[in-house]
N, C-alpha and C. Protein backbone atom coordinates (compact mmCIF):
# COMPACT_ATOMS: atom_id res chain seq x y z
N UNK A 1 0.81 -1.19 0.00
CA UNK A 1 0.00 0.00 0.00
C UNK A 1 0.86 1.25 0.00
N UNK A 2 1.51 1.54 0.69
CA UNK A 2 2.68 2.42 0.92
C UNK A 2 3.43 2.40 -0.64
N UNK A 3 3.96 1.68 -0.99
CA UNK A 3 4.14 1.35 -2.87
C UNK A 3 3.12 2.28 -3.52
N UNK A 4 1.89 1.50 -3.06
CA UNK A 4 0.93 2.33 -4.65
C UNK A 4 0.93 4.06 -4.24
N UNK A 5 0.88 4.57 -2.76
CA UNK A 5 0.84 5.59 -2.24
C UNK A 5 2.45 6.48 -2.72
N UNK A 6 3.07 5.44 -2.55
CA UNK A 6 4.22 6.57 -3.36
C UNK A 6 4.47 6.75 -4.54
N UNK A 7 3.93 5.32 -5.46
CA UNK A 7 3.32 6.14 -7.03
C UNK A 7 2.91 6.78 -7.34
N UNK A 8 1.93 7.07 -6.86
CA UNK A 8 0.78 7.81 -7.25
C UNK A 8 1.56 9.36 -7.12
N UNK A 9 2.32 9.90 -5.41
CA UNK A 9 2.73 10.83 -5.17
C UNK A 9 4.15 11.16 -6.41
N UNK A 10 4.77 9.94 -6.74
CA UNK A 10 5.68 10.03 -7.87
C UNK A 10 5.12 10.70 -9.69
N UNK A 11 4.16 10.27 -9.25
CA UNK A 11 3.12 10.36 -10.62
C UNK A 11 3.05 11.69 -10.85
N UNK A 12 2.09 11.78 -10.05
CA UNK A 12 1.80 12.98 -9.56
C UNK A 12 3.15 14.49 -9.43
N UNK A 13 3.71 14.04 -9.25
CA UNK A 13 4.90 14.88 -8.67
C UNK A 13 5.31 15.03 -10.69
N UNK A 14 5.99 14.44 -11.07
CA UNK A 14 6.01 14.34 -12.91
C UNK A 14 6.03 15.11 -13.50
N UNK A 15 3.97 14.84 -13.15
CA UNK A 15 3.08 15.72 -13.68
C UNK A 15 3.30 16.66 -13.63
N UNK A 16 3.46 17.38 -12.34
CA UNK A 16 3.73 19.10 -12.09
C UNK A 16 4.59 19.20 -12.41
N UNK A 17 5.79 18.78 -12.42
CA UNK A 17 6.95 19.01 -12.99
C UNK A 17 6.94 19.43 -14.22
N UNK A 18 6.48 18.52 -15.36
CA UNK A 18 6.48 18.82 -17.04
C UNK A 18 5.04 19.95 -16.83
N UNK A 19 4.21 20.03 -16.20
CA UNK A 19 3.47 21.67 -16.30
C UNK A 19 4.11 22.51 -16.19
N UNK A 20 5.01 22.57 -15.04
CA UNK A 20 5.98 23.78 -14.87
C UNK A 20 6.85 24.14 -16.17
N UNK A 21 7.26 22.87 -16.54
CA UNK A 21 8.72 23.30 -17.19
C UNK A 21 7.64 24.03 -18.72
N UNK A 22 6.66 23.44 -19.17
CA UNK A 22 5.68 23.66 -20.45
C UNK A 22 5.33 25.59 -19.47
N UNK A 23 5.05 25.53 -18.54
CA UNK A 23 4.39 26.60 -18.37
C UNK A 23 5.74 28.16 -18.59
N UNK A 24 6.47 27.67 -18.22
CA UNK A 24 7.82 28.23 -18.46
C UNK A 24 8.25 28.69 -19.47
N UNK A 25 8.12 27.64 -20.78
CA UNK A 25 8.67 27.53 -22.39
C UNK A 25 7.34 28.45 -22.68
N UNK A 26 6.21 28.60 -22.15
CA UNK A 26 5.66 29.20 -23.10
C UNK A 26 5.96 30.57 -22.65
N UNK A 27 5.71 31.05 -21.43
CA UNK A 27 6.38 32.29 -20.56
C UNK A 27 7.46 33.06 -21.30
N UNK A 28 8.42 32.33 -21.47
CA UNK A 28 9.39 32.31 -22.55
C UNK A 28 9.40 33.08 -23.94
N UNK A 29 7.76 32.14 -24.75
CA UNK A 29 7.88 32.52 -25.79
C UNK A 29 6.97 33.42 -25.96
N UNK A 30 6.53 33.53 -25.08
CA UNK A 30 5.47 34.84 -24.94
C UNK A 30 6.27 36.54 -24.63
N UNK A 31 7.36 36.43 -24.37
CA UNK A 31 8.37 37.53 -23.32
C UNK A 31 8.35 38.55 -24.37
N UNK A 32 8.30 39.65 -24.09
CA UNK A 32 8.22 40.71 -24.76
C UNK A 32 9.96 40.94 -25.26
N UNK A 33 9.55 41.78 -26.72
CA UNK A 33 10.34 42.07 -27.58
C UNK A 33 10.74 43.64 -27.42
N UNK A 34 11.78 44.03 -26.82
CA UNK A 34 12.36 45.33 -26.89
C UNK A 34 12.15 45.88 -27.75
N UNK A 35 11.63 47.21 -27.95
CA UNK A 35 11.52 47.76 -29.20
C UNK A 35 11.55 49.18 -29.10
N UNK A 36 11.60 50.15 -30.11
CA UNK A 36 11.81 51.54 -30.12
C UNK A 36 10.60 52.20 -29.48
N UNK A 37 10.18 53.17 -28.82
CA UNK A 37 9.18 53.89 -28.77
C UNK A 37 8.52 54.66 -29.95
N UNK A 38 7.03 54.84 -29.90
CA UNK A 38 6.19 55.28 -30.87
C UNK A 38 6.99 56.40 -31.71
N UNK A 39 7.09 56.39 -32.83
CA UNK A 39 7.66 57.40 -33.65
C UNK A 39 6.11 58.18 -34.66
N UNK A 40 5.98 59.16 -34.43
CA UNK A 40 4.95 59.54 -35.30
C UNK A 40 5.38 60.07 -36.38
N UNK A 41 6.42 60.17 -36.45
CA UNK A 41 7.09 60.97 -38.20
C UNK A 41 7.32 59.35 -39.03
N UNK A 42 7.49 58.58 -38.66
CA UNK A 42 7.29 57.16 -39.11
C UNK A 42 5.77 57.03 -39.63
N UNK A 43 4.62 56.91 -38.66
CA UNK A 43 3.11 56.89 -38.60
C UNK A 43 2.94 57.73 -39.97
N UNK A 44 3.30 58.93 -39.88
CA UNK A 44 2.70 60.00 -40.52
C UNK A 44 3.29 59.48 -42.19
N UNK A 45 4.45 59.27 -42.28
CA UNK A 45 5.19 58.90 -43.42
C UNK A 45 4.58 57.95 -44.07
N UNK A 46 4.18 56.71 -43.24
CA UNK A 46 4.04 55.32 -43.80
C UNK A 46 2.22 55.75 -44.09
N UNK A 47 1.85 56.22 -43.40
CA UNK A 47 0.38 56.45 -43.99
C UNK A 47 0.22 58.04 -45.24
N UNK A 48 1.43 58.78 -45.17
CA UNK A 48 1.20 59.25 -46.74
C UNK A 48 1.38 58.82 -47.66
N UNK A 49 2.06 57.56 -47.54
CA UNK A 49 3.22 56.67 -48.40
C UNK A 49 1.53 56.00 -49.23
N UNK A 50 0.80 55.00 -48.16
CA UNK A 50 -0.37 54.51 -48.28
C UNK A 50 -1.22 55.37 -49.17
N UNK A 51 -1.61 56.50 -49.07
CA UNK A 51 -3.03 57.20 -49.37
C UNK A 51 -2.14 57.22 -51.47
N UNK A 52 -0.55 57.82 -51.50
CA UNK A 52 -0.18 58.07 -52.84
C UNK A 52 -0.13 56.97 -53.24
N UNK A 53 -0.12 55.20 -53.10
CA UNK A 53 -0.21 54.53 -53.48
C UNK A 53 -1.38 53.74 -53.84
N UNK A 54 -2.38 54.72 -52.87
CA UNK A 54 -4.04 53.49 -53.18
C UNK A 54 -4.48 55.06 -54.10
N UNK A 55 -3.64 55.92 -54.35
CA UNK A 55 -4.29 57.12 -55.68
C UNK A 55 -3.43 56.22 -56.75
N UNK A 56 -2.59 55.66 -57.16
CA UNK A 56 -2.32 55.10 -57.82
C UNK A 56 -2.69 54.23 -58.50
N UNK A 57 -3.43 53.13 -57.53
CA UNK A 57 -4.26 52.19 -57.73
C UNK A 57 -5.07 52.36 -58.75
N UNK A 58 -5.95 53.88 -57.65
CA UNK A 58 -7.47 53.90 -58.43
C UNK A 58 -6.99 54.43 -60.00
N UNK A 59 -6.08 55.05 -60.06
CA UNK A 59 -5.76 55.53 -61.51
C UNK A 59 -5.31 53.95 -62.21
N UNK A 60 -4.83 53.24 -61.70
CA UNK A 60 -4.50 52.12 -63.37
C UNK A 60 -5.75 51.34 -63.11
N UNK A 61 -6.68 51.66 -62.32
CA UNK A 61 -8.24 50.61 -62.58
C UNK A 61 -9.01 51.58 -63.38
N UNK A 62 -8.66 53.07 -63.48
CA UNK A 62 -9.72 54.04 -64.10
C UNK A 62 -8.48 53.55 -65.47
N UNK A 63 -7.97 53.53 -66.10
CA UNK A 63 -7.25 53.39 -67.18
C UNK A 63 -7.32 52.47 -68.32
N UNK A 64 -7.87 51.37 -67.63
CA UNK A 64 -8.40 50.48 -68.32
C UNK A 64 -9.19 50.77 -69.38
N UNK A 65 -8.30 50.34 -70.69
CA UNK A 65 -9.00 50.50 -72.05
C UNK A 65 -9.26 52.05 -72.29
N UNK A 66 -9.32 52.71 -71.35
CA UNK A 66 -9.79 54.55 -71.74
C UNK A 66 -8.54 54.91 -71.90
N UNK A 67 -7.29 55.03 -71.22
CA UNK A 67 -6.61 55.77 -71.67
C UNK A 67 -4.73 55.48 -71.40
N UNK A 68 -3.66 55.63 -72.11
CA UNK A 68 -2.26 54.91 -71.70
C UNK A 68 -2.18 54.67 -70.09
N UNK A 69 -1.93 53.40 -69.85
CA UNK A 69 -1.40 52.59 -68.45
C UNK A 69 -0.39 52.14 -68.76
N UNK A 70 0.88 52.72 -69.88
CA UNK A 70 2.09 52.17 -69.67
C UNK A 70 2.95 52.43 -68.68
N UNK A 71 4.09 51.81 -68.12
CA UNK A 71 4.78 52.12 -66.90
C UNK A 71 5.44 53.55 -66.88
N UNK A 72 5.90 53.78 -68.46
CA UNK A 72 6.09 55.14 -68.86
C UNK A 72 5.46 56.35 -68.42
N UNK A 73 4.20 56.24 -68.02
CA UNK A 73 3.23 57.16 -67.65
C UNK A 73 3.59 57.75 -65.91
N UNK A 74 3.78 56.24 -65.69
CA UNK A 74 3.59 56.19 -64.13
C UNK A 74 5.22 56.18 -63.18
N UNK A 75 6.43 56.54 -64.10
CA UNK A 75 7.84 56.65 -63.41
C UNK A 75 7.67 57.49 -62.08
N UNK A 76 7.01 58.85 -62.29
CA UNK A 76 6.94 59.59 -61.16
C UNK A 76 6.65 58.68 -59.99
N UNK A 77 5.06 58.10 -59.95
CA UNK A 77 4.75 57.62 -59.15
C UNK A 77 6.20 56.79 -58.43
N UNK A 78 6.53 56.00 -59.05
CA UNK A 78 7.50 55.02 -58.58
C UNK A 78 8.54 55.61 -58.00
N UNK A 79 9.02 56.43 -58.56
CA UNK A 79 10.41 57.32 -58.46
C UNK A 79 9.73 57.99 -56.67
N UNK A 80 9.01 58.15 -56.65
CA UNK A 80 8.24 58.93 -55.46
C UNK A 80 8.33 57.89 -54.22
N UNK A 81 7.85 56.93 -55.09
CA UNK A 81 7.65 55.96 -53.78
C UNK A 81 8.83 55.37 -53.20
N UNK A 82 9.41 55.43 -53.98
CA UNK A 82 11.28 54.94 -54.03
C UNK A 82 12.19 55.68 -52.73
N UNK A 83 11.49 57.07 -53.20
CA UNK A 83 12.36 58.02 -52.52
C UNK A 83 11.69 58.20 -50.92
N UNK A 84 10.70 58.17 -50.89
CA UNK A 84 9.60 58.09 -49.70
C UNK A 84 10.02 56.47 -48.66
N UNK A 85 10.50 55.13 -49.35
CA UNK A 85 10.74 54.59 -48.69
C UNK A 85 12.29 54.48 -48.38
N UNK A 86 13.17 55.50 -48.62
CA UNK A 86 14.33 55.67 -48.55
C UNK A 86 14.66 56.54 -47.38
N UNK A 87 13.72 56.60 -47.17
CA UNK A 87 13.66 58.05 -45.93
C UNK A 87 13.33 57.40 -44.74
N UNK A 88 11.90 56.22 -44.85
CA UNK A 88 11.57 55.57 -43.78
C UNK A 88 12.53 54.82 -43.32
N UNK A 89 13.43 54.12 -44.11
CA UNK A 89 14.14 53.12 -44.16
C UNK A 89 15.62 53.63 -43.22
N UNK A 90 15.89 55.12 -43.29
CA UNK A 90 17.12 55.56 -43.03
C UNK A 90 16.58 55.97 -41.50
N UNK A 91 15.42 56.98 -41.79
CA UNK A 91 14.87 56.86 -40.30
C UNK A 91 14.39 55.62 -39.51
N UNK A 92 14.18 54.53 -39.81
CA UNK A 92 13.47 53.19 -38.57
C UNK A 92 15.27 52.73 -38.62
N UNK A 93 15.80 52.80 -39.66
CA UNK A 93 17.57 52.09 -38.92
C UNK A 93 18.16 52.69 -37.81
N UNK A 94 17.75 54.81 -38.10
CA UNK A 94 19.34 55.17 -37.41
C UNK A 94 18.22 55.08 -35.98
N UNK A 95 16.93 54.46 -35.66
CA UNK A 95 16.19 53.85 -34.22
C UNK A 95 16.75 52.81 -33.58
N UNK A 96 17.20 53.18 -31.99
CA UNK A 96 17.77 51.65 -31.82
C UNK A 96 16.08 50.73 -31.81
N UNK A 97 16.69 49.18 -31.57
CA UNK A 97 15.58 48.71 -31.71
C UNK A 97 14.64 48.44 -32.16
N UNK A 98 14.88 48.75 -33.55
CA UNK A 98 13.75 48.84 -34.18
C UNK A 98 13.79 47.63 -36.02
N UNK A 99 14.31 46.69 -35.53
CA UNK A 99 14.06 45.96 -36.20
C UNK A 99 13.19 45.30 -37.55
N UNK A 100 12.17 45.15 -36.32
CA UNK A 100 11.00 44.49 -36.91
C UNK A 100 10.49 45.31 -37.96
N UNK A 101 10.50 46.82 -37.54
CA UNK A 101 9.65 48.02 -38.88
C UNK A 101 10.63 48.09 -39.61
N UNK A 102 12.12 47.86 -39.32
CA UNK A 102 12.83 47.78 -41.16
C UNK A 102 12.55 46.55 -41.46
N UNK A 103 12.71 45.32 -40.98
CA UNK A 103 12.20 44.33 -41.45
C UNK A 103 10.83 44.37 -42.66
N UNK A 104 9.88 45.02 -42.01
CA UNK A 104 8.41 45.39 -42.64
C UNK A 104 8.71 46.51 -43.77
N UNK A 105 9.74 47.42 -43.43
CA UNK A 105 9.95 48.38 -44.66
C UNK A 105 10.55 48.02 -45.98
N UNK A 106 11.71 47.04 -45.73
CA UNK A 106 12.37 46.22 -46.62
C UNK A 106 11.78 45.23 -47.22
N UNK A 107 10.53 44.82 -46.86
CA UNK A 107 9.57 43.87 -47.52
C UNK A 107 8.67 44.70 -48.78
N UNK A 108 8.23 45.78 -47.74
CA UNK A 108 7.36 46.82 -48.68
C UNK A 108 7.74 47.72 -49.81
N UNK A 109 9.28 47.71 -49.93
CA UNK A 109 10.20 48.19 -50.47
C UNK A 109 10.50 47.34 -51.87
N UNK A 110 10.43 45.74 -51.60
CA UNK A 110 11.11 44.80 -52.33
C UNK A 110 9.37 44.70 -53.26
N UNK A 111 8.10 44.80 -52.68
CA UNK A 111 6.52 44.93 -53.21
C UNK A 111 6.98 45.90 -54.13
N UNK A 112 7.13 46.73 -54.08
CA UNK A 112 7.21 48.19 -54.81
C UNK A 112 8.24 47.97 -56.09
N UNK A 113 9.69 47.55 -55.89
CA UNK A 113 10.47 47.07 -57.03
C UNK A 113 9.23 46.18 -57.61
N UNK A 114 8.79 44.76 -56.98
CA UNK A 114 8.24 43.55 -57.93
C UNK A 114 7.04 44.43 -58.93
N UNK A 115 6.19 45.34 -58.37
CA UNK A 115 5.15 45.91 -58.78
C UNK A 115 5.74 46.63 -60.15
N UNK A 116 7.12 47.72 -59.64
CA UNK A 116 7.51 48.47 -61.04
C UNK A 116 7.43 47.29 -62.03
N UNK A 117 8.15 46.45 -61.94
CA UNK A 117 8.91 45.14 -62.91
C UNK A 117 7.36 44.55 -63.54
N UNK A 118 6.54 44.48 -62.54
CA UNK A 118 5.70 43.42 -63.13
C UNK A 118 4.39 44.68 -63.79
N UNK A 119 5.11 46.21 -63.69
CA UNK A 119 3.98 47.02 -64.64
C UNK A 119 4.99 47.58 -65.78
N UNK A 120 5.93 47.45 -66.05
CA UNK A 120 7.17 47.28 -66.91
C UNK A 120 7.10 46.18 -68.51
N UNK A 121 6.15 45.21 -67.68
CA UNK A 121 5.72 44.05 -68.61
C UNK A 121 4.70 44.09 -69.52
N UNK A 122 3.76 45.41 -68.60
CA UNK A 122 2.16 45.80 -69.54
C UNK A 122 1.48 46.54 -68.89
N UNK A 123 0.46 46.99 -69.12
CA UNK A 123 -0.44 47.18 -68.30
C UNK A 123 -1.05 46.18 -67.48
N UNK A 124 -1.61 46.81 -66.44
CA UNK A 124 -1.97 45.29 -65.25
C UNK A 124 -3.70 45.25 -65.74
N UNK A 125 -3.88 44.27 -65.58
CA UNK A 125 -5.42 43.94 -65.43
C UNK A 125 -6.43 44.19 -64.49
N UNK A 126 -7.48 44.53 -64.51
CA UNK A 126 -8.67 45.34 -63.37
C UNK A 126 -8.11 43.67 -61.90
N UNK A 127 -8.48 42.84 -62.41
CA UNK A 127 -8.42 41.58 -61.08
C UNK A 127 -6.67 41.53 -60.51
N UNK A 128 -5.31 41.87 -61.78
CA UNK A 128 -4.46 42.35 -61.10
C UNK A 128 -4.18 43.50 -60.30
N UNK A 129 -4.75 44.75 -60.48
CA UNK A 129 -4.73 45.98 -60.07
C UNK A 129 -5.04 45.31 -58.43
N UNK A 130 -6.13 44.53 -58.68
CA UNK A 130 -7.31 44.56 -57.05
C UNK A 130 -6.40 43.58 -56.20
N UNK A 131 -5.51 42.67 -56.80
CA UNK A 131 -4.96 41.62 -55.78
C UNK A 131 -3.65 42.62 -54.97
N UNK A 132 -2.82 43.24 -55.70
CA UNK A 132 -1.70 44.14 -55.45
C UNK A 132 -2.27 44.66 -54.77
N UNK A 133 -3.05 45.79 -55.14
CA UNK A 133 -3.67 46.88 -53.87
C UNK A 133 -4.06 46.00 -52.91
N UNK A 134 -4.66 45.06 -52.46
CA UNK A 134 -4.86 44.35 -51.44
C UNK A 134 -3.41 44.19 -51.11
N UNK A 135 -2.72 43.43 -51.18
CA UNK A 135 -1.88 43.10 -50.91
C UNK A 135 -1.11 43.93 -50.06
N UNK A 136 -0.67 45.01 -50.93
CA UNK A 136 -0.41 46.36 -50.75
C UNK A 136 -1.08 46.85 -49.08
N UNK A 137 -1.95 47.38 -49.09
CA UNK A 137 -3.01 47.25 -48.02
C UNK A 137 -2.55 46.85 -47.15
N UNK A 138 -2.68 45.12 -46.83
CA UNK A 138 -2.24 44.41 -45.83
C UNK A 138 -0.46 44.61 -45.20
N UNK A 139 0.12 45.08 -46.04
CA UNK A 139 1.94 45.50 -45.74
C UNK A 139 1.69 46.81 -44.75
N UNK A 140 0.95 47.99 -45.71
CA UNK A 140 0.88 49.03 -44.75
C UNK A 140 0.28 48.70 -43.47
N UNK A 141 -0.94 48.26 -43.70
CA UNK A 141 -1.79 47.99 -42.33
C UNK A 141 -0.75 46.98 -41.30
N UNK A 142 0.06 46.52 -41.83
CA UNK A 142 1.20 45.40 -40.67
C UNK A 142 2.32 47.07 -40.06
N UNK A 143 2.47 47.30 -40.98
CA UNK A 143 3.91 48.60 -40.05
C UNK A 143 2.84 49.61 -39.49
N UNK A 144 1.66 50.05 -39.72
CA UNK A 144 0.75 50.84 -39.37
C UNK A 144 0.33 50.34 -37.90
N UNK A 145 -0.05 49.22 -37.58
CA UNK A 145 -0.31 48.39 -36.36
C UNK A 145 0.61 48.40 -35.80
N UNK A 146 1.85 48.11 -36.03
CA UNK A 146 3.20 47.70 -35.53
C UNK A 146 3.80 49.25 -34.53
N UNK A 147 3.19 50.20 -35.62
CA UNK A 147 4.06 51.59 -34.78
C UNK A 147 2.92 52.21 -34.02
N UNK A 148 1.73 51.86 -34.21
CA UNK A 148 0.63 52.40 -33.58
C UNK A 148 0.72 51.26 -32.17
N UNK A 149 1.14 49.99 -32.23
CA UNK A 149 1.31 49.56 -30.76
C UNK A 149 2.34 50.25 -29.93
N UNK A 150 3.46 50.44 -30.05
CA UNK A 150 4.40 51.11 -30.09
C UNK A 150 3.84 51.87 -28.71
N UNK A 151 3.11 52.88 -29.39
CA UNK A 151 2.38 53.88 -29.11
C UNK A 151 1.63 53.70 -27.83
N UNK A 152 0.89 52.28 -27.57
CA UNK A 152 0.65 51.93 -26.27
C UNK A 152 -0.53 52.43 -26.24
């Protein structure tokens, strides 16, 4: 009896053990990530960056068949956006800590090259226009969230 009574307490004992150590690893992976404080010249940037790029949009969906949507038309745009994420990019580096939003800028950056290249090829199509701008969308709305937590 004393046997099954100290199994059970052995068992038992295990048990809490691998909870602890699981409760720990997740503690762990839950631990907050150091990061820069809220920058609003970032905020302000990355959402003018947004509004000249969804005017962009609506212009190669109004273009369709009415009037030139060659890439030729649209260098400014690009050249703009180029230079606009050259700025974010120099400001979220010289931030300590701040990783993750060049991480997110350098993604949105590398969207913007694929986009010139892949409107370089033709004009885009009304269902291509709509997947990019989505797309598009969802990048800003990730560094938009990202510096607006920040913010607290």
């Amino acid at each position: 009896m004393v046997q099954g009574i100290w199994h059970c307490l052995t068992y038992k004992s295990a048990g809490r053990a691998v909870m602890v150590v699981l409760c720990l690893l997740l503690l762990q992976a839950c631990a907050l990530v150091p990061t820069t404080p809220y920058d609003s010249s970032t905020d302000k940037s990355i959402t003018r960056l947004q509004k000249h790029a969804a005017q962009h949009f609506v212009a190669l969906a109004a273009l369709q068949g009415v009037g030139p949507c060659d890439y030729a038309e649209f260098t400014d745009f690009y050249d703009d956006a180029a230079v606009a994420l050259s700025g974010l990019l120099v400001r979220a580096k010289a931030l300590p800590r701040n990783g993750v939003t060049v991480e997110q800028l350098l993604l949105l950056q590398s969207s913007f090259e694929s986009l010139a290249k892949l409107h370089r090829l033709g004009c885009l199509l009304p269902v291509q226009v709509a997947d990019v701008w989505r797309s598009f969308d969802t990048s800003f709305s990730a560094i938009l969230r990202l510096e607006l937590a920040k913010k607290g």
